[in-house]
N, C-alpha and C. Protein backbone atom coordinates (compact mmCIF):
# COMPACT_ATOMS: atom_id res chain seq x y z
N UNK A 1 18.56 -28.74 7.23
CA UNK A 1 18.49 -27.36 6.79
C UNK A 1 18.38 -27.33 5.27
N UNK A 2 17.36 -26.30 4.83
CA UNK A 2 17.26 -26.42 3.20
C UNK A 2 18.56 -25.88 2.78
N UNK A 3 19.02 -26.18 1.34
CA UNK A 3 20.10 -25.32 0.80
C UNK A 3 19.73 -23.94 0.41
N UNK A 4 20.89 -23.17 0.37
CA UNK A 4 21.08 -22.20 -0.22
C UNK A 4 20.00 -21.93 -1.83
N UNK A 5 19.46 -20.91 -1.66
CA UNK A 5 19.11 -20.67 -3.68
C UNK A 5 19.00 -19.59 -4.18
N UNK A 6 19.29 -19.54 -5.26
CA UNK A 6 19.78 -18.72 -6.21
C UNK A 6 18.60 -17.60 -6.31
N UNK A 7 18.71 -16.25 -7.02
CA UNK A 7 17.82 -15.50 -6.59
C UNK A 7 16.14 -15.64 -6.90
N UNK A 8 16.24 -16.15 -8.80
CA UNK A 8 15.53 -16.74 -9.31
C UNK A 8 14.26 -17.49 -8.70
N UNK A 9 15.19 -18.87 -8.34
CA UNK A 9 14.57 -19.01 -7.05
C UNK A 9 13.44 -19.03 -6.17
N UNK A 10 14.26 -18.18 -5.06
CA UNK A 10 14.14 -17.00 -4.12
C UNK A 10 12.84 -16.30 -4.97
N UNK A 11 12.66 -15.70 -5.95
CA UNK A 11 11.76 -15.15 -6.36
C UNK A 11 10.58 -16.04 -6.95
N UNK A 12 10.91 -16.97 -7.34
CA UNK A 12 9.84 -17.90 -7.20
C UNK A 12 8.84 -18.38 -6.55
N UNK A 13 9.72 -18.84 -5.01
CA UNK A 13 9.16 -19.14 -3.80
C UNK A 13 8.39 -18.57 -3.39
N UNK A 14 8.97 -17.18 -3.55
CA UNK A 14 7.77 -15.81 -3.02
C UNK A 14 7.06 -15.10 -3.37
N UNK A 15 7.24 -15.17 -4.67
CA UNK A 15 5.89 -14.10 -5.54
C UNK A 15 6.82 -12.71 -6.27
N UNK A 16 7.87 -12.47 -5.03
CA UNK A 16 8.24 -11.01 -5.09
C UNK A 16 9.57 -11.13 -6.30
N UNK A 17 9.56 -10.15 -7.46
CA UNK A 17 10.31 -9.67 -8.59
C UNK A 17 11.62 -9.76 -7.97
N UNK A 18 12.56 -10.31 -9.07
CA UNK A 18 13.76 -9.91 -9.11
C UNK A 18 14.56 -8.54 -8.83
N UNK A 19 13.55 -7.92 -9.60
CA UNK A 19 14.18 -6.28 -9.41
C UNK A 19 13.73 -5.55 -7.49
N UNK A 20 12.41 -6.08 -7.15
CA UNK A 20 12.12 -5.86 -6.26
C UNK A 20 13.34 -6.57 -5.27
N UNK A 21 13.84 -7.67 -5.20
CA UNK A 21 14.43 -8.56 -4.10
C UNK A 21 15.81 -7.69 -4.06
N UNK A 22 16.11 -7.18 -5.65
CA UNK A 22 17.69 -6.60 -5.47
C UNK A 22 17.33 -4.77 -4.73
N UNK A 23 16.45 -4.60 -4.76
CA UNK A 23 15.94 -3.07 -4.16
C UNK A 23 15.72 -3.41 -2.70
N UNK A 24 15.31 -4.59 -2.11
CA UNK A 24 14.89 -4.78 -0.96
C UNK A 24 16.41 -4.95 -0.04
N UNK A 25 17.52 -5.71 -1.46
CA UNK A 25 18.63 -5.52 -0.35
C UNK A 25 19.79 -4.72 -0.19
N UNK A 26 19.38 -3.71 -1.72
CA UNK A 26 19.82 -2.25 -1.25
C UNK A 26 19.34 -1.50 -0.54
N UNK A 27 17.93 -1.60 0.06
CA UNK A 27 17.88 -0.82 1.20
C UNK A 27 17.86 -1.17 2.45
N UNK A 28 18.57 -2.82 2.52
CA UNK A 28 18.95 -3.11 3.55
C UNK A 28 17.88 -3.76 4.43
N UNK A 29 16.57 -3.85 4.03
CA UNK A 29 15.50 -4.93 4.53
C UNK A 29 16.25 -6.25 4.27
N UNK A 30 16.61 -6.92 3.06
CA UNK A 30 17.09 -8.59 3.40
C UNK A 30 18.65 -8.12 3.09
N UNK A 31 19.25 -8.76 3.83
CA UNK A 31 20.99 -8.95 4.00
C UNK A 31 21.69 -9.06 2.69
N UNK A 32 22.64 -8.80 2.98
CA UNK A 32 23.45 -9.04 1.70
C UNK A 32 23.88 -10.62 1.55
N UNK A 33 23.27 -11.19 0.68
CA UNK A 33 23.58 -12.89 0.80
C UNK A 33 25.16 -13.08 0.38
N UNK A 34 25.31 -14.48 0.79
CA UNK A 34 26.65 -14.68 0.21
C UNK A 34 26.44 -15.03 -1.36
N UNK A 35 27.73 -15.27 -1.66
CA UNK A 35 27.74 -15.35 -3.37
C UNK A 35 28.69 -17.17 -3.63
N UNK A 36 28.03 -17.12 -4.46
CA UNK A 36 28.92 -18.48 -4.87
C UNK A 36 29.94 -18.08 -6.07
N UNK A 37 30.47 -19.34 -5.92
CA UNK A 37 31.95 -18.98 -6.54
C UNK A 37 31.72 -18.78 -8.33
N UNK A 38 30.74 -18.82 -8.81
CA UNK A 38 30.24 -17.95 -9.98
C UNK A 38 29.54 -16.78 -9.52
N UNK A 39 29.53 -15.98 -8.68
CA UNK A 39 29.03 -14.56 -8.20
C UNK A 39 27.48 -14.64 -8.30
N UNK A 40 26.71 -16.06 -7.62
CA UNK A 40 25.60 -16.29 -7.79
C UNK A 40 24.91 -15.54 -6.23
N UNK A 41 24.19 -15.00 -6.02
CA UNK A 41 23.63 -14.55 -4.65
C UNK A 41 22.71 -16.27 -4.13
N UNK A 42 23.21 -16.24 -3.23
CA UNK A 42 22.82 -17.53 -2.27
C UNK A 42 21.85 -17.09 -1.29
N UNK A 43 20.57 -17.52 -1.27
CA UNK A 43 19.55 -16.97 -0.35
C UNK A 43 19.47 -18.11 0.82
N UNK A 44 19.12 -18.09 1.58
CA UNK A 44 18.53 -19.13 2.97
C UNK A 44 17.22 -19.00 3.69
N UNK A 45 16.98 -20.08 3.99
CA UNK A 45 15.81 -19.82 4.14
C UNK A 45 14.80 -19.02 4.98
N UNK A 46 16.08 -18.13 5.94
CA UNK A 46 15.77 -16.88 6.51
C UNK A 46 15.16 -15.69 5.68
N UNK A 47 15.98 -15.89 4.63
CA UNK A 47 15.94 -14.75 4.25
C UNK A 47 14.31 -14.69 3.11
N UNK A 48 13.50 -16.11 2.88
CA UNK A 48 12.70 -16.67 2.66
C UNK A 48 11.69 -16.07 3.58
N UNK A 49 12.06 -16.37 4.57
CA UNK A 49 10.93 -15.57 5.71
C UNK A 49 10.76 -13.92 5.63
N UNK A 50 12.07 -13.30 5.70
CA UNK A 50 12.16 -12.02 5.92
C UNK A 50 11.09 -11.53 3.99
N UNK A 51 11.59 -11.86 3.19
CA UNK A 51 10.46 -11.52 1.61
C UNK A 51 9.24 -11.55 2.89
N UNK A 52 8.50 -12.64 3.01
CA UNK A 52 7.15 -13.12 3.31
C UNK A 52 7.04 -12.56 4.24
N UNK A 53 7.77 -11.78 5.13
CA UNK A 53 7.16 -11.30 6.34
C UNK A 53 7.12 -9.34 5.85
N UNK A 54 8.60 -9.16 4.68
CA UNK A 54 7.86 -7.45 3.77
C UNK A 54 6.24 -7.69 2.74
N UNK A 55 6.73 -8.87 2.04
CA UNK A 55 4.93 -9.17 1.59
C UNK A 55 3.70 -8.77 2.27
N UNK A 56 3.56 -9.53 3.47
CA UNK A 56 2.68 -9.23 4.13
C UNK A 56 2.77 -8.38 4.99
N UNK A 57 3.57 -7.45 5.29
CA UNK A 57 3.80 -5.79 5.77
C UNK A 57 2.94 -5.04 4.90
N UNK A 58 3.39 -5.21 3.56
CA UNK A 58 3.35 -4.21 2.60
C UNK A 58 1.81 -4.55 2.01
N UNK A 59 1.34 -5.38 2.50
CA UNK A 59 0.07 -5.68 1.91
C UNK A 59 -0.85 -4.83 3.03
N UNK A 60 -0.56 -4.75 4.65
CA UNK A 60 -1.38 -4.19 5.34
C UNK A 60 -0.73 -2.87 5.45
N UNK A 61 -0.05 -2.73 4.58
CA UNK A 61 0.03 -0.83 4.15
C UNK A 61 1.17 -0.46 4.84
N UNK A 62 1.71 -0.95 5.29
CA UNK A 62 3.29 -0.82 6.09
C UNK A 62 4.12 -0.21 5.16
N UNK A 63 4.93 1.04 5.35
CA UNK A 63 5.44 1.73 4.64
C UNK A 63 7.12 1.28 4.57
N UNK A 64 8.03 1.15 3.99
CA UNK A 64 9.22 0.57 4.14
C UNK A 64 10.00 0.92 5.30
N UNK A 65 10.25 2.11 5.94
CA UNK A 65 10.90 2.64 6.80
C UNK A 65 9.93 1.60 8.12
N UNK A 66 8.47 1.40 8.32
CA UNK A 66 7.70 0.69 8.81
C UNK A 66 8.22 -0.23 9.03
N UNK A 67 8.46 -0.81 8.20
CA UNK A 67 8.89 -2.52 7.49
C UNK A 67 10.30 -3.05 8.21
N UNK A 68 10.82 -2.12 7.79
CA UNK A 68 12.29 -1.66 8.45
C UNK A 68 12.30 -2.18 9.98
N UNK A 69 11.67 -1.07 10.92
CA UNK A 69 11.38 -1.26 11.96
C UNK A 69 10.94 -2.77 12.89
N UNK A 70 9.56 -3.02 11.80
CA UNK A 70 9.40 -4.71 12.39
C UNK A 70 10.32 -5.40 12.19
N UNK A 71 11.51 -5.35 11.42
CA UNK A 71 12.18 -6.51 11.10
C UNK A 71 13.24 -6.46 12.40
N UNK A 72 13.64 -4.96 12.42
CA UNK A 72 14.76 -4.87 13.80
C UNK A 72 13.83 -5.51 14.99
N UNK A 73 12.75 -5.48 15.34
CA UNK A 73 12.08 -6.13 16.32
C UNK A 73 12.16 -7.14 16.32
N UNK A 74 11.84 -7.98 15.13
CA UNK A 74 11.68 -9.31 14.79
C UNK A 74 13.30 -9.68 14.83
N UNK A 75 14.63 -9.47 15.18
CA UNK A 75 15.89 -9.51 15.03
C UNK A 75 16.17 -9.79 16.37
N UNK A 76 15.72 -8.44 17.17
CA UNK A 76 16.09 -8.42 18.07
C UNK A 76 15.16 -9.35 19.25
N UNK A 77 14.37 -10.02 18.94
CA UNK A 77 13.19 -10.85 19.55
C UNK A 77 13.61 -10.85 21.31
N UNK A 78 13.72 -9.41 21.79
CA UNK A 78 12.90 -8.86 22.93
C UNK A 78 11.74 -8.58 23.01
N UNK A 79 11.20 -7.70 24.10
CA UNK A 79 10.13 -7.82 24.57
C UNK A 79 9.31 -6.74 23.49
N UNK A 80 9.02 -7.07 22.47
CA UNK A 80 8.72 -5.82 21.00
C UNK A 80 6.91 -6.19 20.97
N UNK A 81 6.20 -6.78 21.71
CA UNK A 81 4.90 -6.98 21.49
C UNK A 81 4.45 -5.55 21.71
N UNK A 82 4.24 -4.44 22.64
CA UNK A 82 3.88 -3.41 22.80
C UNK A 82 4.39 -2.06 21.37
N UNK A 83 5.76 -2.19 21.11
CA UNK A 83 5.90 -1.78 19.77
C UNK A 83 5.45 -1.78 18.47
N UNK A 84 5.20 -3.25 18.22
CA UNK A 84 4.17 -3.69 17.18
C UNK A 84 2.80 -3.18 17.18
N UNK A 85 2.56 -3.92 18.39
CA UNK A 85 1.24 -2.81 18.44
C UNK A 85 0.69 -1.49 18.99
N UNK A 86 1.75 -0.69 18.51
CA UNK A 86 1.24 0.72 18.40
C UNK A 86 1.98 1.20 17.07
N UNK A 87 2.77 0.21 16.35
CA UNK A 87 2.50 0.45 15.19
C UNK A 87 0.98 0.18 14.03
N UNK A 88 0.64 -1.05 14.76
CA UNK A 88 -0.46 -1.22 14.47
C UNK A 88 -1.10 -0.51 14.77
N UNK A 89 -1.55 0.30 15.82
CA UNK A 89 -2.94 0.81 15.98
C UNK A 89 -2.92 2.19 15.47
N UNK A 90 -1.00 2.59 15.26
CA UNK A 90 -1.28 3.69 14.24
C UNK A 90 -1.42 3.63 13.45
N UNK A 91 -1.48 2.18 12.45
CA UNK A 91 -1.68 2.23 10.73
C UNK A 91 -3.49 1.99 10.79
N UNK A 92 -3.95 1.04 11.67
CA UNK A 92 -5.28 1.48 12.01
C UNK A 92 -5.91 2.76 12.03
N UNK A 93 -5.39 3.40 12.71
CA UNK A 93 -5.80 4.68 12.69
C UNK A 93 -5.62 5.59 11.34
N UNK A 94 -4.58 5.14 10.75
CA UNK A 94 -4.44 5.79 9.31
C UNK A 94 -5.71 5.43 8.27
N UNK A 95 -5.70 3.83 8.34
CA UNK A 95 -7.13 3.63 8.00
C UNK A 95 -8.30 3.79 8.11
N UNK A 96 -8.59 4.41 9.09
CA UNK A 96 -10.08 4.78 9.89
C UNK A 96 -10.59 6.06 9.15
N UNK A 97 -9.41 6.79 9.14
CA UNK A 97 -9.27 7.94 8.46
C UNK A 97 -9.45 8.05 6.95
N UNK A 98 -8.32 7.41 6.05
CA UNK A 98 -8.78 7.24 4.76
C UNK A 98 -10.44 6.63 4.23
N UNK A 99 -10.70 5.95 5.23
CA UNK A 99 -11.76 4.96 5.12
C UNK A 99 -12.94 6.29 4.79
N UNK A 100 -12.98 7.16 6.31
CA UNK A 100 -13.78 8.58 6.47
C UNK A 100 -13.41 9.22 5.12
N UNK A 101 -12.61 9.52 4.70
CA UNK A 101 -12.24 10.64 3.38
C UNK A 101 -13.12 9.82 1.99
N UNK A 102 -12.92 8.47 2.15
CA UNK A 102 -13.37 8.10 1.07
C UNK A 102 -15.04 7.82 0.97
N UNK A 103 -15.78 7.53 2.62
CA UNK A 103 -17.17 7.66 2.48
C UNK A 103 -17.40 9.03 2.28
N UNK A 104 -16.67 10.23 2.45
CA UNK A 104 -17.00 11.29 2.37
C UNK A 104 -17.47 11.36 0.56
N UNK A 105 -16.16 11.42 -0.05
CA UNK A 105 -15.71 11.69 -1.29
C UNK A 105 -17.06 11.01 -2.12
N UNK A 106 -17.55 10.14 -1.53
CA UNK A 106 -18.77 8.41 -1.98
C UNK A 106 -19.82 9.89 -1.64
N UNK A 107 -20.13 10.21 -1.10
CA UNK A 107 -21.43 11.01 -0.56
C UNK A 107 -21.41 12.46 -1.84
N UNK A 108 -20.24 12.73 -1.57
CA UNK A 108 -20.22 13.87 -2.74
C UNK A 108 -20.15 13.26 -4.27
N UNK A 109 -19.43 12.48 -4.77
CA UNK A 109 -19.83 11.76 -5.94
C UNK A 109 -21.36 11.54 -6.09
N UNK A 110 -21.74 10.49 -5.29
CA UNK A 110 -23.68 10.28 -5.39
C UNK A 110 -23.90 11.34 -5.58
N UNK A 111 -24.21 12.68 -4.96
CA UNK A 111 -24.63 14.03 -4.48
C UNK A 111 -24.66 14.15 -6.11
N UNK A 112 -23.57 14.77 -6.93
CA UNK A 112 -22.86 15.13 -8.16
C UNK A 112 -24.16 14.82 -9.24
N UNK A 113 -23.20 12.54 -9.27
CA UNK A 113 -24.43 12.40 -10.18
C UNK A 113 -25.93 12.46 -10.06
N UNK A 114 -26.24 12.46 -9.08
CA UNK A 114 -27.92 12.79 -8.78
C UNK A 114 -28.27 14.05 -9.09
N UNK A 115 -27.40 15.30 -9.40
CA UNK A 115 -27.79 16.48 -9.97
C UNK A 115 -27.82 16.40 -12.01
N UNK A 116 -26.38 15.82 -12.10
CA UNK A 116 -26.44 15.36 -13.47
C UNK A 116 -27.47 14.55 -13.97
N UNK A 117 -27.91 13.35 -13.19
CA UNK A 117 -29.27 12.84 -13.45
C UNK A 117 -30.48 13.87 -13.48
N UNK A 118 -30.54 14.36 -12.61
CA UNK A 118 -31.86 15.34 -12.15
C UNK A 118 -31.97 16.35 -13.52
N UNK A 119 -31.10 16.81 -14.04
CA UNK A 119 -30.57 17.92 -14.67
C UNK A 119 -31.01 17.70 -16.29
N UNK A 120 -30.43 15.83 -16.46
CA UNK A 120 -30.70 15.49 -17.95
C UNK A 120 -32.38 14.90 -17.87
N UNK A 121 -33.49 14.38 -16.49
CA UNK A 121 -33.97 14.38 -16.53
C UNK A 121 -35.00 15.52 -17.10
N UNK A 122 -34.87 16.41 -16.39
CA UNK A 122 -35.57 17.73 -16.31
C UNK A 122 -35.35 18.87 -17.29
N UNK A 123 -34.45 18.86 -17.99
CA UNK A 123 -34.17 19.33 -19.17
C UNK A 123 -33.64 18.52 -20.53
N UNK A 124 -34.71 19.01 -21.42
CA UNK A 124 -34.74 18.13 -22.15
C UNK A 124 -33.12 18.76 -22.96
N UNK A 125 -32.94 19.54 -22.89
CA UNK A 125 -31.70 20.51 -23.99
C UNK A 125 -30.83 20.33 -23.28
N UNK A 126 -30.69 19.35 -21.79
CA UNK A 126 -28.85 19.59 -20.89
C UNK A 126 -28.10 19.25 -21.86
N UNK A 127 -27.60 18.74 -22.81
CA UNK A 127 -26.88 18.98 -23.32
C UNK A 127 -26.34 20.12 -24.09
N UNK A 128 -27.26 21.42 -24.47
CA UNK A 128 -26.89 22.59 -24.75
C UNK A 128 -26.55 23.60 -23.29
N UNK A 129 -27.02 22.93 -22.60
CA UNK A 129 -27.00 23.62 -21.28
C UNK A 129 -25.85 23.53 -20.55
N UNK A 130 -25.49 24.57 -19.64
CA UNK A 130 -24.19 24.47 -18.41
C UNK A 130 -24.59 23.08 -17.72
N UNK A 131 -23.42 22.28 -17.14
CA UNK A 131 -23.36 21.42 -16.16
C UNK A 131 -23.64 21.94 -15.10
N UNK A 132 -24.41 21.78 -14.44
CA UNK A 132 -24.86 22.49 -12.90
C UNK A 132 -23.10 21.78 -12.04
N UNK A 133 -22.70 20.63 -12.26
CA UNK A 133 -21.45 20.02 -11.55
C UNK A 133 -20.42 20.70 -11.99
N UNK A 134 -20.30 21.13 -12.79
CA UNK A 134 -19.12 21.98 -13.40
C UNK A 134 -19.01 23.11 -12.73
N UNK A 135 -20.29 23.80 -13.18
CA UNK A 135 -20.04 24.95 -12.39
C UNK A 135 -19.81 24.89 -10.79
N UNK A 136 -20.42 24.53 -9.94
CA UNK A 136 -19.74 23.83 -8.80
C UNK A 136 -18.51 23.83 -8.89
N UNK A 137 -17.76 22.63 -9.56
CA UNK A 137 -16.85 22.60 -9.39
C UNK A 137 -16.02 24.17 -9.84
N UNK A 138 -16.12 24.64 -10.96
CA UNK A 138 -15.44 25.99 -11.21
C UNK A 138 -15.62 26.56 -10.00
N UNK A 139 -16.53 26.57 -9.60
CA UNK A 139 -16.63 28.04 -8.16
C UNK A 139 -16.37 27.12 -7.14
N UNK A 140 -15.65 26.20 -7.23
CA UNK A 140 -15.71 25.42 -5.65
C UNK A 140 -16.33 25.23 -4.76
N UNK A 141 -17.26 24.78 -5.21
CA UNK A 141 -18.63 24.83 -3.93
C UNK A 141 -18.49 23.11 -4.02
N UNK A 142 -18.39 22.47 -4.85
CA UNK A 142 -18.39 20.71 -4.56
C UNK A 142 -18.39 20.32 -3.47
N UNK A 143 -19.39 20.01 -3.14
CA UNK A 143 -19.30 18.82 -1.84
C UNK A 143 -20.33 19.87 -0.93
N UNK A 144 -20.10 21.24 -0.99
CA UNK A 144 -20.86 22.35 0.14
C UNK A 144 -22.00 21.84 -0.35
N UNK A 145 -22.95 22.56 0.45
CA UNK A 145 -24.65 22.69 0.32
C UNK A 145 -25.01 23.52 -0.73
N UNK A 146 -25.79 23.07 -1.45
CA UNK A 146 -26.21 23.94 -2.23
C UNK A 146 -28.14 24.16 -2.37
């Protein structure tokens, strides 16, 4: 069994901040380690896993309360395969969605500058001239048909 290590460490091993590791075990994602007899926090190599397994939560967008959840699964190592994945297929689904908002947002941007292009093309004075995008935007029409 590896030894015990210090938080330092512990933060070494894993990438994840000091300040982050002491927030992770005030909110009760990694345990309260024991302390050595200079009031050093003693990590194990569980608790090695549990960092690397919020890392890579938090990288596929897993929200802490999320995070939370897999770990009681991962604790309780019953039958949690069907749980997981419908957490998964709801953060999927969260993504499918943002994904849509942002080709949207991509279509109205292009849209935008292709008028600002069109605009400094075709007038030689747009710069004394109204922004055709501005105004849009003032009257809220962005993104509508125009």
């Amino acid at each position: 069994m590896q030894p015990a290590v210090r938080i330092g460490e512990l933060a070494r091993q894993t990438g994840v901040s000091l300040d982050a590791i002491r927030f992770y075990e005030r909110e009760g994602l990694l345990k309260h380690p024991p302390r050595s007899p200079g009031g050093y926090r003693l990590f194990n190599p569980g608790d090695l896993r549990t960092l690397q397994l919020i890392r890579k939560a938090q990288a596929l967008g897993f929200s802490l309360s999320e995070i939370r959840e897999l770990l009681l699964l991962r604790d309780e190592r019953l039958h949690c395969c069907q749980q997981v994945r419908d957490l998964l297929s709801g953060k999927l689904s969260i993504v499918r969605a943002k994904i849509a908002e942002l080709r949207s947002l991509e279509k109205n941007l292009r849209a935008s500058l292709g008028k600002c292009q069109r605009e400094l093309k075709t007038n030689r004075n747009a710069h004394k001239s109204r922004c055709p995008v501005l105004d849009e935007i003032s009257n809220n029409r962005l993104g509508g048909s125009s």
